[in-house]
Protein backbone atom coordinates (compact mmCIF):
# COMPACT_ATOMS: atom_id res chain seq x y z
CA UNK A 1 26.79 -61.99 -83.97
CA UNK A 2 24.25 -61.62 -80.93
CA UNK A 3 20.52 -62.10 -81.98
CA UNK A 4 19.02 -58.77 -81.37
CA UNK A 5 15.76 -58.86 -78.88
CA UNK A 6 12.79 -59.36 -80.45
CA UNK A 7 9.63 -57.42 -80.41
CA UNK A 8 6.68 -57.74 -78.40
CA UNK A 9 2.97 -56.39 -78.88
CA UNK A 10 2.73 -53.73 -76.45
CA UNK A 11 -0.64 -52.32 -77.76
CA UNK A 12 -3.37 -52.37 -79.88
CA UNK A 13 -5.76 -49.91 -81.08
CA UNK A 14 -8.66 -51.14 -83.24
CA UNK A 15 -12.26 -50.92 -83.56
CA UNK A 16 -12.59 -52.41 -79.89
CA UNK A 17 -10.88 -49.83 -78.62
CA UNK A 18 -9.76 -46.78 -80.44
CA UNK A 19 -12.46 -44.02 -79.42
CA UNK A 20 -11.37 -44.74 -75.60
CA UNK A 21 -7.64 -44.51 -76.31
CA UNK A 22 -7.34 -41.51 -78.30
CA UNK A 23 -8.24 -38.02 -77.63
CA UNK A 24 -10.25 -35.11 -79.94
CA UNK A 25 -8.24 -32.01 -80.48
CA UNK A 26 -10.93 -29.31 -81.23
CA UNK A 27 -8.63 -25.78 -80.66
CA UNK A 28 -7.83 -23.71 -83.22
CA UNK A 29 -5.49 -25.76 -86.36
CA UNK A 30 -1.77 -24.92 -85.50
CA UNK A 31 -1.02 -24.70 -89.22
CA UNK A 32 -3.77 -22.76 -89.54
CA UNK A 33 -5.83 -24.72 -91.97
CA UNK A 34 -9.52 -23.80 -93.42
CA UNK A 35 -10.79 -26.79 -90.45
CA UNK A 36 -12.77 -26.96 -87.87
CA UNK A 37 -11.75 -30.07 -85.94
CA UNK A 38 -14.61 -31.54 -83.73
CA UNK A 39 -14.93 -32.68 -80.45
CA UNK A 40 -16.14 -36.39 -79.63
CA UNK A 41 -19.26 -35.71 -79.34
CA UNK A 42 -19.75 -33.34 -82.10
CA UNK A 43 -17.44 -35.56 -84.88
CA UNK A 44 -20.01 -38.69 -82.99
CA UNK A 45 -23.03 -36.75 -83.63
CA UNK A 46 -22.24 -35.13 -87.33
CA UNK A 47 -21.24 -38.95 -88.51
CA UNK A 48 -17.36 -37.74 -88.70
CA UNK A 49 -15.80 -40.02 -86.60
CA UNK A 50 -17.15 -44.29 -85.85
CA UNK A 51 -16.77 -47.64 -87.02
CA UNK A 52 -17.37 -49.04 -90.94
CA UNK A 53 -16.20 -51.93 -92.20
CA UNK A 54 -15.15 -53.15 -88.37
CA UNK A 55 -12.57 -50.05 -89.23
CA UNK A 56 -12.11 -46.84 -87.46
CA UNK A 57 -13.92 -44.25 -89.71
CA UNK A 58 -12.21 -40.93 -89.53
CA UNK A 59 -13.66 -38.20 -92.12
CA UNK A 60 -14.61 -34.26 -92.82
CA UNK A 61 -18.61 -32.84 -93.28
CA UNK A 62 -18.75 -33.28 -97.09
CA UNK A 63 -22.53 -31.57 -97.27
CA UNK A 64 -21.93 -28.11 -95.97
CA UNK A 65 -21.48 -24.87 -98.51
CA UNK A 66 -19.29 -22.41 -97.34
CA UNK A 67 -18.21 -23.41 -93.88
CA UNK A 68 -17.43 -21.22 -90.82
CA UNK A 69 -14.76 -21.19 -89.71
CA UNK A 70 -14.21 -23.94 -92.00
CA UNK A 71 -14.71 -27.32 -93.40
CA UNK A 72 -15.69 -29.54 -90.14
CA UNK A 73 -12.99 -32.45 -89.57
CA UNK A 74 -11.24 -34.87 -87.05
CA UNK A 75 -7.74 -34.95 -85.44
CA UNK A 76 -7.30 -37.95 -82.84
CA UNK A 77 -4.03 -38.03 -80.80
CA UNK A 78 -3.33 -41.20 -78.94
CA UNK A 79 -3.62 -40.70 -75.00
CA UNK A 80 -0.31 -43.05 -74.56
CA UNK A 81 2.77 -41.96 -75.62
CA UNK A 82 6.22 -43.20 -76.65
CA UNK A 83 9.87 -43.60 -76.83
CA UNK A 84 11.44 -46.04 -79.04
CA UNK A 85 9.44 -49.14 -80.45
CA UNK A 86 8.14 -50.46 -83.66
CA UNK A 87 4.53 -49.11 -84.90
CA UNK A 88 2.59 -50.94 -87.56
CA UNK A 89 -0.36 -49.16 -88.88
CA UNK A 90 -3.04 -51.18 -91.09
CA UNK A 91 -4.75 -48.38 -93.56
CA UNK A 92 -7.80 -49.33 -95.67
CA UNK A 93 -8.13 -46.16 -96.91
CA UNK A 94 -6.62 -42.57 -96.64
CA UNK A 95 -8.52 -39.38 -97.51
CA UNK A 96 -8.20 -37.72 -101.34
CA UNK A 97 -10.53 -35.35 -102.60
CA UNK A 98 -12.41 -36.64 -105.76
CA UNK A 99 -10.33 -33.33 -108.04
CA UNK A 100 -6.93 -35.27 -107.92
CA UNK A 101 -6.47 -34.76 -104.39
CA UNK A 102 -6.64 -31.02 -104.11
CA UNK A 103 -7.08 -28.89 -100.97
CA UNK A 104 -6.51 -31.70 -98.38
CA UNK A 105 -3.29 -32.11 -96.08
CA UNK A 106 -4.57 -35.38 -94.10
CA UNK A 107 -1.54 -37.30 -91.85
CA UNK A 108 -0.46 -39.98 -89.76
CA UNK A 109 2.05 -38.82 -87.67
CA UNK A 110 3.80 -38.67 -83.96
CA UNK A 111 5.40 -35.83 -82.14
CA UNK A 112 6.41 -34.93 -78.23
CA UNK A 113 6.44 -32.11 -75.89
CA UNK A 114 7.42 -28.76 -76.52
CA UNK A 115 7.70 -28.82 -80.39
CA UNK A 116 10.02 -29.09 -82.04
CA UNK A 117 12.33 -29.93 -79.06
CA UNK A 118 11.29 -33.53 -78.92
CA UNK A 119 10.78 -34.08 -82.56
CA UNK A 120 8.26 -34.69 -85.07
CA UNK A 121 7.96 -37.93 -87.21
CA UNK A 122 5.83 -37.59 -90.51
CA UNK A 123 4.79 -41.41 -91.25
CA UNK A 124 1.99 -40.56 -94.23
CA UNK A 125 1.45 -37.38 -95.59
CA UNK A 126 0.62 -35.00 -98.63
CA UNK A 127 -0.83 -32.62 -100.06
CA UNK A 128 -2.84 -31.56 -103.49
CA UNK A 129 -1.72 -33.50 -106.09
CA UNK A 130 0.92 -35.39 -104.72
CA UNK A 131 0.98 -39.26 -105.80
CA UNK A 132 3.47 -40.68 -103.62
CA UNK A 133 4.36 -40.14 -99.66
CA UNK A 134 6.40 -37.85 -98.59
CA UNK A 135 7.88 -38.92 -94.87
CA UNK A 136 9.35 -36.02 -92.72
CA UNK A 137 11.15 -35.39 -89.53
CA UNK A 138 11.56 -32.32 -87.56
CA UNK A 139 13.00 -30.91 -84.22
CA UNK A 140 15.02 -28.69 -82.57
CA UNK A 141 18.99 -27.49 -84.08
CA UNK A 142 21.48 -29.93 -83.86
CA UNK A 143 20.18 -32.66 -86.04
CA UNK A 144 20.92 -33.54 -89.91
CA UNK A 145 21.01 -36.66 -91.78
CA UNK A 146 21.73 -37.53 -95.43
CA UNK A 147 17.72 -35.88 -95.79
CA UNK A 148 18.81 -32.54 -94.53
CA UNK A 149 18.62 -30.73 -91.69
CA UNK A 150 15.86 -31.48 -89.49
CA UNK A 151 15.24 -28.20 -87.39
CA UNK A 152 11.65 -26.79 -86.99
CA UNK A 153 9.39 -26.53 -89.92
CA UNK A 154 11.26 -27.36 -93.24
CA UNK A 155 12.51 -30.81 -91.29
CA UNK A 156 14.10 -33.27 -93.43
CA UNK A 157 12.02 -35.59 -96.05
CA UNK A 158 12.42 -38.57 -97.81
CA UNK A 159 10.09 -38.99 -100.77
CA UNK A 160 9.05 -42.52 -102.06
CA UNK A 161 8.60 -42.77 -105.91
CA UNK A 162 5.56 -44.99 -105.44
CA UNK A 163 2.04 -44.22 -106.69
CA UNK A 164 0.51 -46.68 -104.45
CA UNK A 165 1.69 -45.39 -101.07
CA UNK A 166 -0.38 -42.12 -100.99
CA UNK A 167 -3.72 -40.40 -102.02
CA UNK A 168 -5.82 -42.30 -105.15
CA UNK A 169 -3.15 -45.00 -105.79
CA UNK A 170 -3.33 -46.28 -102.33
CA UNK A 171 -7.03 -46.32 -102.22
CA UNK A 172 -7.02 -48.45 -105.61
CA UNK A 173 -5.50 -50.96 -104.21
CA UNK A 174 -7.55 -51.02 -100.52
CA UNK A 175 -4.44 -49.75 -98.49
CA UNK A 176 -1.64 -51.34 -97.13
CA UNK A 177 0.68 -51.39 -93.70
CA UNK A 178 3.19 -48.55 -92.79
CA UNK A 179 6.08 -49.37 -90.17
CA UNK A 180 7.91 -47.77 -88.18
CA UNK A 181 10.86 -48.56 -86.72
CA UNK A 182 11.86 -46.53 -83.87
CA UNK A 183 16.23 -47.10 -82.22
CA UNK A 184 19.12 -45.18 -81.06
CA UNK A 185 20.90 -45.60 -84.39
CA UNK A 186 18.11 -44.89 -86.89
CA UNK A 187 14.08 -44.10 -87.78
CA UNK A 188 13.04 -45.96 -90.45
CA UNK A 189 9.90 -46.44 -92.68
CA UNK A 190 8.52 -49.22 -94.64
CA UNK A 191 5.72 -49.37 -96.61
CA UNK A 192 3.74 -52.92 -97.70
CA UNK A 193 1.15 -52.17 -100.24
CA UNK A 194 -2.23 -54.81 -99.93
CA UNK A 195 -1.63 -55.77 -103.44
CA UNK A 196 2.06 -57.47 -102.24
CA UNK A 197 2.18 -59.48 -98.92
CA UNK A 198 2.43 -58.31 -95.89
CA UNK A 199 5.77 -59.54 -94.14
CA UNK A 200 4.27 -62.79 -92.71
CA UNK A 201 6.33 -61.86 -89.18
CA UNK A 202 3.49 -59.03 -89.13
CA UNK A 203 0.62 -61.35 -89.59
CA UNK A 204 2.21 -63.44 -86.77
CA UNK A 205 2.17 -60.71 -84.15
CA UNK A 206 6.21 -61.16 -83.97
CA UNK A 207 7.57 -58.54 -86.42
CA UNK A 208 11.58 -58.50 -87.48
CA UNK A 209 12.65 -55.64 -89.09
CA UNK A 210 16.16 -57.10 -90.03
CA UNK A 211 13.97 -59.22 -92.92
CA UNK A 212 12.51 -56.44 -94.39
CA UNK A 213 14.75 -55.33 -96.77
CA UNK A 214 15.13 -52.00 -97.62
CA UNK A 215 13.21 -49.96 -95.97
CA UNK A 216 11.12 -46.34 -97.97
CA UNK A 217 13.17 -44.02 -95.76
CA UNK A 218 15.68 -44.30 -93.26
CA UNK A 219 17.03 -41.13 -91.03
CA UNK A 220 20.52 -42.19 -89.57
CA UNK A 221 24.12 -41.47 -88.90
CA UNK A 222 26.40 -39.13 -87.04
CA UNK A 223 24.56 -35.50 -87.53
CA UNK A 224 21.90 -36.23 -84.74
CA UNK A 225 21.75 -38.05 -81.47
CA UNK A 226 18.49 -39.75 -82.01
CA UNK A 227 17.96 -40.22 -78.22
CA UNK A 228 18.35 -36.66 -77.56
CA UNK A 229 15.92 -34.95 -80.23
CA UNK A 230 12.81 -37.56 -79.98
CA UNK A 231 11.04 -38.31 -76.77
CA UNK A 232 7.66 -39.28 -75.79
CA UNK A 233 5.65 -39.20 -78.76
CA UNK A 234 1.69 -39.23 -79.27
CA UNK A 235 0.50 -40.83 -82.33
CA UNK A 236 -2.20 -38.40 -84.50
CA UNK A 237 -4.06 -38.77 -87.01
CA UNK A 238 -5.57 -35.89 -88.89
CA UNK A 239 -7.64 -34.24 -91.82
CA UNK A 240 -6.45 -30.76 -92.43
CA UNK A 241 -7.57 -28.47 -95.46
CA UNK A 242 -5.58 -25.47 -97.20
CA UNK A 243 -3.08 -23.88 -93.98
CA UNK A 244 0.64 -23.80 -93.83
CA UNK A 245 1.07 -26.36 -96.59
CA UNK A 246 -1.89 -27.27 -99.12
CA UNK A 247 -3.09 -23.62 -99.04
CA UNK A 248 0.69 -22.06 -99.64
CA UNK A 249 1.34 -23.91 -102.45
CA UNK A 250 -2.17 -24.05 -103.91
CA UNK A 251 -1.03 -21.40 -106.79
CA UNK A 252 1.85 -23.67 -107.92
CA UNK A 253 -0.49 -26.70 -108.10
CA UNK A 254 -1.35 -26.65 -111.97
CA UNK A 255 -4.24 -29.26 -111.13
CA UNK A 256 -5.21 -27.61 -108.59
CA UNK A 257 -5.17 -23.65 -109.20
CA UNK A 258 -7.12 -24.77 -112.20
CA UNK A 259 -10.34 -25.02 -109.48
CA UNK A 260 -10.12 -21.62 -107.85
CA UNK A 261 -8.51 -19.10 -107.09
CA UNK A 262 -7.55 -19.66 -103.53
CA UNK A 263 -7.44 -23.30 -101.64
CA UNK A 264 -9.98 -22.12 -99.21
CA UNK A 265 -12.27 -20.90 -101.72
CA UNK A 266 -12.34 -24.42 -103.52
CA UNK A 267 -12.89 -26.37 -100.12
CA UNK A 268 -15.66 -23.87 -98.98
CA UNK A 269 -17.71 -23.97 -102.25
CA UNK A 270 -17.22 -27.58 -103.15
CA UNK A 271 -17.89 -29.84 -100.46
CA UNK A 272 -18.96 -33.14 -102.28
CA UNK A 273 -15.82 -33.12 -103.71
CA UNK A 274 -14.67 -34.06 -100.20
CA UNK A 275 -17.02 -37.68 -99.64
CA UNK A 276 -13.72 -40.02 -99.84
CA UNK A 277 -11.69 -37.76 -97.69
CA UNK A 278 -11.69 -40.50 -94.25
CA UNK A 279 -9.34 -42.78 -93.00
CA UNK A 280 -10.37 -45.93 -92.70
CA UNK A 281 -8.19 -47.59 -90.15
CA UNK A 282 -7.54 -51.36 -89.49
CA UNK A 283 -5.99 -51.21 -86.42
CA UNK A 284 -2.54 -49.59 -85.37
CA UNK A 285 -0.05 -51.86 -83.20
CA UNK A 286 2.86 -50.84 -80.89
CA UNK A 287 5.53 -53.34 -80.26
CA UNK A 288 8.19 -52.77 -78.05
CA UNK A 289 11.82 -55.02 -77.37
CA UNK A 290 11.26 -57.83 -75.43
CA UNK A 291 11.81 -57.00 -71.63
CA UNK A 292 11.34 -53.26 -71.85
CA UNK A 293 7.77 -52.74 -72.72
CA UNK A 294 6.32 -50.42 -69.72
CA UNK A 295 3.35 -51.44 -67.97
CA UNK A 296 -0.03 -51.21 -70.24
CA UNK A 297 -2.37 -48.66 -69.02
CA UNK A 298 -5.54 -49.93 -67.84
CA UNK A 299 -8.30 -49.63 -70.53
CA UNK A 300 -12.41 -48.53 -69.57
CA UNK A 301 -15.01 -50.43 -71.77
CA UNK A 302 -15.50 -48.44 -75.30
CA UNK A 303 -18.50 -47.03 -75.66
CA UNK A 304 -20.61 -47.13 -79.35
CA UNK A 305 -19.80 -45.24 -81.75
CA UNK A 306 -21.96 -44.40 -84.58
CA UNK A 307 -20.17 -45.59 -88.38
């Protein structure tokens, strides 16, 4: 059997960096959450967005009653994107509220141009009350796996039945590493939690999949031509309240309905409830097959940033 080509760093974003390489997405939520996401200067200024614990602090105003047009928050979108590859992303800490998680919809995510057409890859997300991560795809017709069919905005998930890869149960335990693994044949997701080791191939800058054992999720086989329905994707991260997801199923949330009556009424009139709702980011690496990493793009010097 041939050895398959092994992976290469291709780059890094970390607190050296980070604020220079991704961009601030302040226009109106397109899942129309209770959020108002801040520019760089404003998230700088208002202590939402900087460096803490030589991390990349990403969080939501956690002082204000009964925002307008609602709770103040980040969503950073990396200014390089990409096809194929391996991403490994280093989380200290992912954002819950303090009542079991309720109201938030944070995510670490990638997607192309011209949703859904060039797909959507859900790496880390929830909402409410959830305990364990729930990793989605979505994108145009045309493309099923054993998860279901991927089109638009139901997608097709794959849940993991472990309390320490999401919301309170990851933050016990300081975090952990997702991966991504990005081919023609599949898109698969693995999950290292701090309290087990992290594959020492990852610590060594030369990751290898193959050893990994199973990974949380894996999308493959005949219904979709990988290569056809994901392109060109920017890597986000985001801290969304109520909207398409947290807010619609609010009601059904027995924890949660428990608060208020509406998701948007418990976020506006409860904001301390919201002080460990931040990512605190490590660093997040892209690796690429040896020989076809494209050429880096030239970085400016960061500027400070305010923890």
């Amino acid at each position: 059997m041939a050895a398959q080509a092994a992976y290469t760093i291709q780059d890094t974003y970390d607190a050296t960096n980070f604020f220079d390489t991704f961009d601030f997405f302040s226009g109106q939520d397109p899942t129309n959450g209770f959020v108002e996401y801040n520019d760089k200067v404003s998230a700088n200024e208002s202590s939402l967005a900087g460096y803490a614990n030589d991390g990349i602090y990403l969080g939501v105003d956690h002082t204000t009653q009964n925002p307008t047009p609602g709770r103040g928050s980040v969503r950073l979108t990396s200014k390089k994107a990409y096809t194929k590859g391996l991403i490994v992303a280093d989380i200290a800490h992912m954002p819950h509220s303090s009542k079991n998680g309720c109201g938030v919809w944070p995510a670490l995510w990638t997607f192309g141009p011209n949703w859904p057409s060039s797909g959507e890859i859900d790496i880390l997300e929830g909402v409410n009350s959830q305990t364990s991560n729930i990793m989605t795809l979505h994108t145009s017709e045309g493309c099923s796996f054993s998860q279901g069919d991927c089109q638009g905005n139901q997608g097709c998930s794959s849940k993991t039945n472990d309390s320490t890869s999401y919301g309170a149960g990851m933050n016990k335990i300081g975090g952990g590493v997702y991966a991504i693994e990005w081919t023609s044949q599949a898109i698969s997701i693995w999950w290292f939690p701090r309290t087990k080791s992290t594959p020492a191939d990852i610590d060594a800058g030369t990751p290898s999949p193959a050893s990994w054992g199973a990974p949380a999720a894996k999308f493959a086989g005949s219904g979709c031509n990988i290569d056809d329905h994901f392109i060109n994707h920017n890597i986000v991260f985001n801290i969304d309240f109520c909207g398409d997801w947290a807010g619609k199923v609010f009601s059904t949330d027995s924890t949660c309905s428990s608060l208020a009556s509406t998701c948007e009424d418990y976020v506006a009139k409860n904001p301390a409830d919201f002080k460990e709702a931040y990512f605190l980011i490590n660093s997040v690496k892209v690796f690429s097959k040896s020989g076809s990493a494209p050429k880096r793009d030239g970085l400016t010097t960061p500027k400070a940033f305010r923890a």
